[in-house]
Each structure stands twice: as structure tokens, then as C-alpha cells.
N, C-alpha and C. Protein backbone atom coordinates (compact mmCIF):
# COMPACT_ATOMS: atom_id res chain seq x y z
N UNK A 1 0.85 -1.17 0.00
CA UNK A 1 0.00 0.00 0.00
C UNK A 1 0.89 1.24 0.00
N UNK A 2 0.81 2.29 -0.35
CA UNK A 2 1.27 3.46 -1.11
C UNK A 2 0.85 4.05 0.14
N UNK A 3 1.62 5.04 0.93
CA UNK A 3 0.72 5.75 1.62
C UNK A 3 0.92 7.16 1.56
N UNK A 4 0.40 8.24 1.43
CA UNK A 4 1.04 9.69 1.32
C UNK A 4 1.96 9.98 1.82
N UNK A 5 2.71 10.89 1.79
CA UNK A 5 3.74 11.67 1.89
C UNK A 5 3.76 12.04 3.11
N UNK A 6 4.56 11.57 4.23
CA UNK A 6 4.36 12.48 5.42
C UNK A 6 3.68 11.29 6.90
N UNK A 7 2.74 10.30 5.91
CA UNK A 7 1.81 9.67 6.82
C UNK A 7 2.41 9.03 7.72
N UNK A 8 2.21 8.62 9.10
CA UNK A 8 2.98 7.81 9.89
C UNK A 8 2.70 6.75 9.39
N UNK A 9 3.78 5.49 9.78
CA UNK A 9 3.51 3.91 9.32
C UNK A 9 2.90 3.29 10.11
N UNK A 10 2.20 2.68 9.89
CA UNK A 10 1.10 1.72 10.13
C UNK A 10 1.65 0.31 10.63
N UNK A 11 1.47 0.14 11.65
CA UNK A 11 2.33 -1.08 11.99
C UNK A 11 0.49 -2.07 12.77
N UNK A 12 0.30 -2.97 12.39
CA UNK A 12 -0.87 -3.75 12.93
C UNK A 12 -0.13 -4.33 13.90
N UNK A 13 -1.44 -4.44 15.50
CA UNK A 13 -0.90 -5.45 16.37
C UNK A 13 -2.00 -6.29 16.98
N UNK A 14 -1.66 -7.74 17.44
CA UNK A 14 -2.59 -8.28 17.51
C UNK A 14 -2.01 -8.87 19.35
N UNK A 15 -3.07 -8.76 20.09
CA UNK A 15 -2.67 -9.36 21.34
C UNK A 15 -3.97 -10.14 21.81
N UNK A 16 -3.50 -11.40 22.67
CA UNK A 16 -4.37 -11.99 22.94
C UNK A 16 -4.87 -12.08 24.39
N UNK A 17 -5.42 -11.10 24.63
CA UNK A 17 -5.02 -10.45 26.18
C UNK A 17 -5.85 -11.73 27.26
N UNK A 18 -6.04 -12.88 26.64
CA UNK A 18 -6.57 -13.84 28.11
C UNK A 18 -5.19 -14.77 28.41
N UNK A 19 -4.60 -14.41 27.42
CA UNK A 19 -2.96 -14.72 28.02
C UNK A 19 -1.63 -13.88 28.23
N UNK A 20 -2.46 -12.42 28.67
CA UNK A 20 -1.33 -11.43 29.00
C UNK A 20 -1.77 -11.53 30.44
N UNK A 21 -0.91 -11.45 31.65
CA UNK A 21 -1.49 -11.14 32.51
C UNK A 21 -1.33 -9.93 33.48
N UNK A 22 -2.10 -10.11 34.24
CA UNK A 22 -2.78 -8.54 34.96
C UNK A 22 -1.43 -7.90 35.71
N UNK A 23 -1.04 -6.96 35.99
CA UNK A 23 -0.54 -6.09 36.44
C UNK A 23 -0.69 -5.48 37.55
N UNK A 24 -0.83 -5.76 38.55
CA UNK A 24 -1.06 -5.21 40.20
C UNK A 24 -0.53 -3.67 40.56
N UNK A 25 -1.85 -3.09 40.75
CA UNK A 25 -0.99 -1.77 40.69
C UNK A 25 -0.70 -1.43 42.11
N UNK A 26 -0.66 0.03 42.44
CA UNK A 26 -0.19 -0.11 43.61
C UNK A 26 -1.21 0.57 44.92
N UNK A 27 -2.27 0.67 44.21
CA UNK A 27 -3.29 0.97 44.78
C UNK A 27 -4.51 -0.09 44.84
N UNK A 28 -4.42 -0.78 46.39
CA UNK A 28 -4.91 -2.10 46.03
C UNK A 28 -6.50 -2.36 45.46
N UNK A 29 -6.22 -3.78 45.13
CA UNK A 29 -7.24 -3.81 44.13
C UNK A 29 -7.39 -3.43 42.83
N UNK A 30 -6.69 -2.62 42.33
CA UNK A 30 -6.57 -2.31 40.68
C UNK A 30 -5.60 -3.08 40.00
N UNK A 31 -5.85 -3.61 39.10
CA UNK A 31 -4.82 -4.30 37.77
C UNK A 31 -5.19 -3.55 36.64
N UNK A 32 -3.89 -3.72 35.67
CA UNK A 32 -3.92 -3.56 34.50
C UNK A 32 -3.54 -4.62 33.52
N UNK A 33 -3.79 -4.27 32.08
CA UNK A 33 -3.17 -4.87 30.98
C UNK A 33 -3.04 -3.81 29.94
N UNK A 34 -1.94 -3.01 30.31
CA UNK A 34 -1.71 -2.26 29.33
C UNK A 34 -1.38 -2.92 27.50
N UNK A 35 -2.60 -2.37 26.66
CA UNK A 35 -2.93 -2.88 25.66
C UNK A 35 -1.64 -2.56 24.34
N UNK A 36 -1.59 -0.92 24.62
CA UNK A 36 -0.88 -0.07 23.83
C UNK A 36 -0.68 1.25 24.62
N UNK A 37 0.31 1.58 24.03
CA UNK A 37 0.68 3.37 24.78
C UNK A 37 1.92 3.92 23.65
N UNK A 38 1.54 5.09 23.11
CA UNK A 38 2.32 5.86 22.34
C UNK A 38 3.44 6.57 22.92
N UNK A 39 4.49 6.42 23.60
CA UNK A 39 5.23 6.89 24.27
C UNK A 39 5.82 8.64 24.28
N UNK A 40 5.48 8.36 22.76
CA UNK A 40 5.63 10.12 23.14
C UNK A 40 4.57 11.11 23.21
N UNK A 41 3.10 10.42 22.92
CA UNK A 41 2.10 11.31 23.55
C UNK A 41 1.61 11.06 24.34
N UNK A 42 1.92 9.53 24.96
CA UNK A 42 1.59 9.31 26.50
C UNK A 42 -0.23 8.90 26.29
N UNK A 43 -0.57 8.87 24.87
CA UNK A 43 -2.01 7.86 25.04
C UNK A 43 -1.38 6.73 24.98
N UNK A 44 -2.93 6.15 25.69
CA UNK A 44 -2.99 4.55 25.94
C UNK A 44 -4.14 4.25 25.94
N UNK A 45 -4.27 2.78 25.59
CA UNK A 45 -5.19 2.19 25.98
C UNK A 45 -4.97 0.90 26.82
N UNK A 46 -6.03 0.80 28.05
CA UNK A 46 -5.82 -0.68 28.33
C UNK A 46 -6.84 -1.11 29.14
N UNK A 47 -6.74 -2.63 29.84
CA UNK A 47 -7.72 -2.88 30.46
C UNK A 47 -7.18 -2.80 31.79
N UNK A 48 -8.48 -2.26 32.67
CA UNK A 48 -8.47 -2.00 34.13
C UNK A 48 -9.47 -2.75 34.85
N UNK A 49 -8.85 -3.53 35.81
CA UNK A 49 -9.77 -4.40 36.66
C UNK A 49 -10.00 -3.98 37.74
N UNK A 50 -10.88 -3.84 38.50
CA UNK A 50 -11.16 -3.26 39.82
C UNK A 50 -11.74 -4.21 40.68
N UNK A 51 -11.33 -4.47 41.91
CA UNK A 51 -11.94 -5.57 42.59
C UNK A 51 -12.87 -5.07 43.51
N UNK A 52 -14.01 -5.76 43.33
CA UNK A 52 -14.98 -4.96 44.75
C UNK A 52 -14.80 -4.44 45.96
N UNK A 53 -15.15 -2.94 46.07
CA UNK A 53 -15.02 -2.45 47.13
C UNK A 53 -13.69 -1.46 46.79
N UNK A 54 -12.75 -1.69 45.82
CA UNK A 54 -12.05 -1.29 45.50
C UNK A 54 -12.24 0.11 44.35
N UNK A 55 -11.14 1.52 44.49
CA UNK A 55 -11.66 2.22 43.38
C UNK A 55 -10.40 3.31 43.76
N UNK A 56 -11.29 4.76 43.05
CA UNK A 56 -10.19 5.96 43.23
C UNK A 56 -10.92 6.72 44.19
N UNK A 57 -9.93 7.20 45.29
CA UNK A 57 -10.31 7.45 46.60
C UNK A 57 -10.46 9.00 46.73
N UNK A 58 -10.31 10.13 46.09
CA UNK A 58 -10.20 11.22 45.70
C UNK A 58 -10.24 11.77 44.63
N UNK A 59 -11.16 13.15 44.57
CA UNK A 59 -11.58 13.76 43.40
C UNK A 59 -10.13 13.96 42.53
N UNK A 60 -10.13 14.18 41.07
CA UNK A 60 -8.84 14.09 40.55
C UNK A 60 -9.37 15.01 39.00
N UNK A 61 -8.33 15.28 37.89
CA UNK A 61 -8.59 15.70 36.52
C UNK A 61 -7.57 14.99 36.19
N UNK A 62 -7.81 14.80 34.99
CA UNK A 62 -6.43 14.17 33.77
C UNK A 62 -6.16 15.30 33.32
N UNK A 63 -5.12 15.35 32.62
CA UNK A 63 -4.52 16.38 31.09
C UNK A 63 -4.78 15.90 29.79
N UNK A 64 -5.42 15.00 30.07
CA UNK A 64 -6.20 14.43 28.38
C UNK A 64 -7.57 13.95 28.09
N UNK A 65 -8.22 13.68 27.31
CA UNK A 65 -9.69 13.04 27.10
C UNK A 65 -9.61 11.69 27.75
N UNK A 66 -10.44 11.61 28.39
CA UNK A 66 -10.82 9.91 29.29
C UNK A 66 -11.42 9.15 28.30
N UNK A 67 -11.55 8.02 27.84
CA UNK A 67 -12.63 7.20 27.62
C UNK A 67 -12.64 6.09 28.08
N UNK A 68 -13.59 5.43 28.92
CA UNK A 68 -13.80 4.01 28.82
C UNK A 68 -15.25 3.47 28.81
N UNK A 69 -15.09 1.93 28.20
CA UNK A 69 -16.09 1.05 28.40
C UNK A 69 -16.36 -0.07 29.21
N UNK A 70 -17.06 -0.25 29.70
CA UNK A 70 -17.57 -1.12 30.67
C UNK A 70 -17.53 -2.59 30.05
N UNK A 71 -16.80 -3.18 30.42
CA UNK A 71 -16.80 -5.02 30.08
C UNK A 71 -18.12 -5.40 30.73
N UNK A 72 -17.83 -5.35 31.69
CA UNK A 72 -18.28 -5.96 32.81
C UNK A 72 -18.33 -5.37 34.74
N UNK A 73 -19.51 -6.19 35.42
CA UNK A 73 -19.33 -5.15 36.38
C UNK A 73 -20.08 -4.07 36.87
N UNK A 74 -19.94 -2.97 37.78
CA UNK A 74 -20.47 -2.03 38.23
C UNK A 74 -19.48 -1.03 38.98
N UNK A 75 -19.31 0.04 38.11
CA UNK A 75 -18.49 1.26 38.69
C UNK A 75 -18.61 2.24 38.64
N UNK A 76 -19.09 3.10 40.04
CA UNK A 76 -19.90 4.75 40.13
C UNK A 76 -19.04 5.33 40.77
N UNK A 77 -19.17 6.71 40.14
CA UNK A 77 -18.30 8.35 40.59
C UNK A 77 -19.70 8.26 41.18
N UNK A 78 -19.18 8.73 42.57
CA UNK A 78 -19.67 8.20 43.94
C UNK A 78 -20.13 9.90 43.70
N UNK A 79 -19.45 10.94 43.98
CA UNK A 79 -19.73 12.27 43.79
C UNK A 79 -20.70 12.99 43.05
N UNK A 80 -20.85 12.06 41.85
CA UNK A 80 -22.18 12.38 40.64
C UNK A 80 -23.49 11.54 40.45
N UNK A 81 -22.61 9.66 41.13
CA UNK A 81 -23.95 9.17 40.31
C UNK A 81 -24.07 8.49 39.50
N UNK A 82 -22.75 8.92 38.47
CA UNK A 82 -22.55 8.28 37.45
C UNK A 82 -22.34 6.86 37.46
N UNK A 83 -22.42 5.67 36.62
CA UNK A 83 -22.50 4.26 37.20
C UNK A 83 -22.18 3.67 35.95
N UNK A 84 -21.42 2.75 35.89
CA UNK A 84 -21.02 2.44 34.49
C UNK A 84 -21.54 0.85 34.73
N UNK A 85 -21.62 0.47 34.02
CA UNK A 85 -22.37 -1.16 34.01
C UNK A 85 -21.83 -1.80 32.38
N UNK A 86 -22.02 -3.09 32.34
CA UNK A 86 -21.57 -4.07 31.06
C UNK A 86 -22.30 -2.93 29.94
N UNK A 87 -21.60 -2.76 29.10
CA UNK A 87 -21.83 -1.90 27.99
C UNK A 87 -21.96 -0.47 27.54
N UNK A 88 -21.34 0.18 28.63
CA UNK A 88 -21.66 1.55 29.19
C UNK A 88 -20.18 2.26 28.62
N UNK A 89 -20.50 3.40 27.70
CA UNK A 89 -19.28 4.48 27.41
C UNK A 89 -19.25 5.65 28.29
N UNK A 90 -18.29 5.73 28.70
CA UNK A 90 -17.62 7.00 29.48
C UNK A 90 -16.81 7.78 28.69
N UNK A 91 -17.06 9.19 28.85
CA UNK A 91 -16.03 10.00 28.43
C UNK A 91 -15.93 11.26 29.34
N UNK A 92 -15.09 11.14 29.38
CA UNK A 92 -14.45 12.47 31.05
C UNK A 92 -13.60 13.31 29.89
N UNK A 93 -13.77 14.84 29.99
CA UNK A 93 -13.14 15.71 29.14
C UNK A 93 -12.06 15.85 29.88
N UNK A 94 -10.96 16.01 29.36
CA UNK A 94 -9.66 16.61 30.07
C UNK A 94 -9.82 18.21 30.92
N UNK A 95 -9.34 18.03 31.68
CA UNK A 95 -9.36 19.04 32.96
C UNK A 95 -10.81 19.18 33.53
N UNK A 96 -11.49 18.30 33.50
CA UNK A 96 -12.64 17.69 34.45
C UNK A 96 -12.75 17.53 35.51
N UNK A 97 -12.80 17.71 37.03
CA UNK A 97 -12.55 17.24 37.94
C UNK A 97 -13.81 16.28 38.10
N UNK A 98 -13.49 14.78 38.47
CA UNK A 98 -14.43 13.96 38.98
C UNK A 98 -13.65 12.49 40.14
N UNK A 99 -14.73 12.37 40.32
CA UNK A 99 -13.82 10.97 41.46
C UNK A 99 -14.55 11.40 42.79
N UNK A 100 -14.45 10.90 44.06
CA UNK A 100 -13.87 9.34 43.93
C UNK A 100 -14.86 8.47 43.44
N UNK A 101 -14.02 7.01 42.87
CA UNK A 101 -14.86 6.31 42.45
C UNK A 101 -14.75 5.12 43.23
N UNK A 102 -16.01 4.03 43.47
CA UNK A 102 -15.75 2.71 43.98
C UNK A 102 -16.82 1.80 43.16
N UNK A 103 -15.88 0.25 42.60
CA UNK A 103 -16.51 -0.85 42.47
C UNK A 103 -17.34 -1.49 43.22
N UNK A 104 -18.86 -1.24 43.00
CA UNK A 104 -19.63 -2.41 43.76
C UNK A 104 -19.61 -3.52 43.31
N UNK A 105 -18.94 -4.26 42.18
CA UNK A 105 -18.90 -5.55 42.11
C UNK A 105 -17.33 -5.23 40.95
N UNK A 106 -16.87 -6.37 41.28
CA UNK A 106 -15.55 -6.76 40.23
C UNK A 106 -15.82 -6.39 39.16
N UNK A 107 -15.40 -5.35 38.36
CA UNK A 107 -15.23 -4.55 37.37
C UNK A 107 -14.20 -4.59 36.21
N UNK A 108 -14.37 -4.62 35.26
CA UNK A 108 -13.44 -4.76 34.17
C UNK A 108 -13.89 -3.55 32.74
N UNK A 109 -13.07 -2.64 32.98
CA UNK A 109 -13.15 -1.80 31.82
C UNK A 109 -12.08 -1.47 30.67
N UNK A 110 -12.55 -0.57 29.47
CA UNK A 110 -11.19 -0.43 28.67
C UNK A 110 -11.16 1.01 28.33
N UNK A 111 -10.21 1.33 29.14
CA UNK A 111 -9.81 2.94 29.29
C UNK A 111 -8.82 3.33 28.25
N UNK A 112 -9.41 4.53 27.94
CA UNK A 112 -8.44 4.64 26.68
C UNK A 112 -8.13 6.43 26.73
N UNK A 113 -6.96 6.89 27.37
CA UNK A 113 -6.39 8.11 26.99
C UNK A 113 -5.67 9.00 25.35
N UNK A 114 -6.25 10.26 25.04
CA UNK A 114 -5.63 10.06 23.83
C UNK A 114 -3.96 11.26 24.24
N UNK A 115 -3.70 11.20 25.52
CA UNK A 115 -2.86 11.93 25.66
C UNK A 115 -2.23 11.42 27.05
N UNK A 116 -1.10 12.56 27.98
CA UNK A 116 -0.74 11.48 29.27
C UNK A 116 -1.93 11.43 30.18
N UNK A 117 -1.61 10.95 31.27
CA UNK A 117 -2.72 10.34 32.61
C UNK A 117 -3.05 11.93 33.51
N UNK A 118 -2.06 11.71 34.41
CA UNK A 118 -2.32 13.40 35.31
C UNK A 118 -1.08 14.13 35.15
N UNK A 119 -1.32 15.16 35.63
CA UNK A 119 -0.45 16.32 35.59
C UNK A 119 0.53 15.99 36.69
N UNK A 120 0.68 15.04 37.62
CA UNK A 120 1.80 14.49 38.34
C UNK A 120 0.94 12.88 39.04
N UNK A 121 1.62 12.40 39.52
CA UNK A 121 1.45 11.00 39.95
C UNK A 121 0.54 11.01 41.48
N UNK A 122 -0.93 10.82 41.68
CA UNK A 122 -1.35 10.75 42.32
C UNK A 122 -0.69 10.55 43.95
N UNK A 123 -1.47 11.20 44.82
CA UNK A 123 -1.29 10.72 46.26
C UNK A 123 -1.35 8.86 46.44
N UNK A 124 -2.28 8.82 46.06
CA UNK A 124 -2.96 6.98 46.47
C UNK A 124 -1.88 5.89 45.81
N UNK A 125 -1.07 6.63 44.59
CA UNK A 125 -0.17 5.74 43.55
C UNK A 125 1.30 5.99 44.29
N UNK A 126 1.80 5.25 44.95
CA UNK A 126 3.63 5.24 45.11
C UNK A 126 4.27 4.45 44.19
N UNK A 127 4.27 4.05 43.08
CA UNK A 127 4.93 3.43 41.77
C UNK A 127 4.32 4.82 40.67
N UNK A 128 5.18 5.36 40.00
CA UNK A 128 5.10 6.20 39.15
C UNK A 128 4.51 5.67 38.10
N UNK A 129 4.61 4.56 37.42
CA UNK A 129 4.44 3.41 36.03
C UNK A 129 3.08 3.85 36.58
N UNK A 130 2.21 3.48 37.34
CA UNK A 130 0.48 3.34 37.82
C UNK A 130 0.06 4.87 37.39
N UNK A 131 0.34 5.76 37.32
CA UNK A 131 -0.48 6.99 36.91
C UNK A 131 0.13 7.22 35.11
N UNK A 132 0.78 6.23 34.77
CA UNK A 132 1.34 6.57 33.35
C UNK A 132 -0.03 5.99 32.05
């Protein structure tokens, strides 16, 4: 394929994420499987597991557009209301303040930043990699 002048290259990737495994972050109860992340604009996408009872303990903003979808599960911004359930899109605008949030049941979503995470590494996170 020919691609214009200028275009970035296109590289396809295929992962089979029921044999990648989860990532323990450092705020208990959360895992990841980081899917993809562009290193120099600091989007990503990946999957985030939340174990019941488990969540983000303080209001917070990103520096980029939020998105995620709900696998599976039940997870509400406790502050609004908001409640995400199996099939549910989220989108949090960058410099939003929202949070805290908690899992009422084991949760599995796919969060997808199109830029970095926060403007410095959370209180609740002592591993720097966990707010990336």
C-alpha cells in the first residue's frame, strides 16, 4: 500500500489479552493490561480491573480526554452518580474534575487516553508506572 507523503507507518498489532497477565498496581485492588501506549504522547489504551469495594479514593482531573467502556461489572463516581455497568461508554473531558470512584462488584473496563494520565502521579499511587 502506497501511503502519502508524510503519513505515519502503520504497523498492525494483535494481542491476545486472556494470556497477557494482569498487572497489580499499587493501589490495592486495581490491575492492568496495558494494551498499547504511544510513548511520546503518553495515550494509551488498556484494560483495568477493579476488585470490589475497590476504586479511586479522591476527586482528581487528567490532562487528556478519558474514555472508557464497561466489560463488565459495576463502577460509580460516587460524587455524581454516574454508574457504568456491562456496555456503558464514558467519556471524562480533560481538565474535568471527577472521582472518587468505587466498584460495587468486580469490574473490568477499557480505558483509553488520547494523551498522558495526570499532571503528576497521584497521592494513592507510590509506583510512578500506575499513573502513566
Amino acid at each position: 500500500m502506497n501511503l502519502p507523503a508524510g503519513a505515519p507507518k502503520l504497523e498492525e498489532i494483535l494481542i491476545d489479552i486472556e494470556k497477557m497477565p494482569w498487572r497489580e498496581k499499587s493501589l490495592k485492588g486495581i490491575s492492568e493490561k496495558m494494551l498499547w501506549r504511544n510513548e511520546e504522547t503518553g495515550a494509551s489504551i488498556a484494560m483495568i480491573r477493579f476488585a470490589k469495594g475497590s476504586g479511586i479514593p479522591a476527586p482528581h482531573y487528567h490532562m487528556s480526554n478519558q474514555f472508557m467502556i464497561c466489560l463488565s461489572g459495576k463502577y460509580e463516581y460516587t460524587s455524581t452518580g454516574v454508574v457504568l455497568t456491562a456496555g456503558s461508554f464514558y467519556c471524562n473531558p480533560k481538565g474535568n474534575v471527577h472521582g472518587p470512584a468505587l466498584a460495587h462488584e468486580d469490574t473490568v473496563v477499557i480505558e483509553v487516553y488520547d494523551g498522558p494520565h495526570y499532571p503528576e502521579r497521584p497521592s494513592w499511587y507510590t509506583d510512578d508506572e500506575d499513573a502513566r
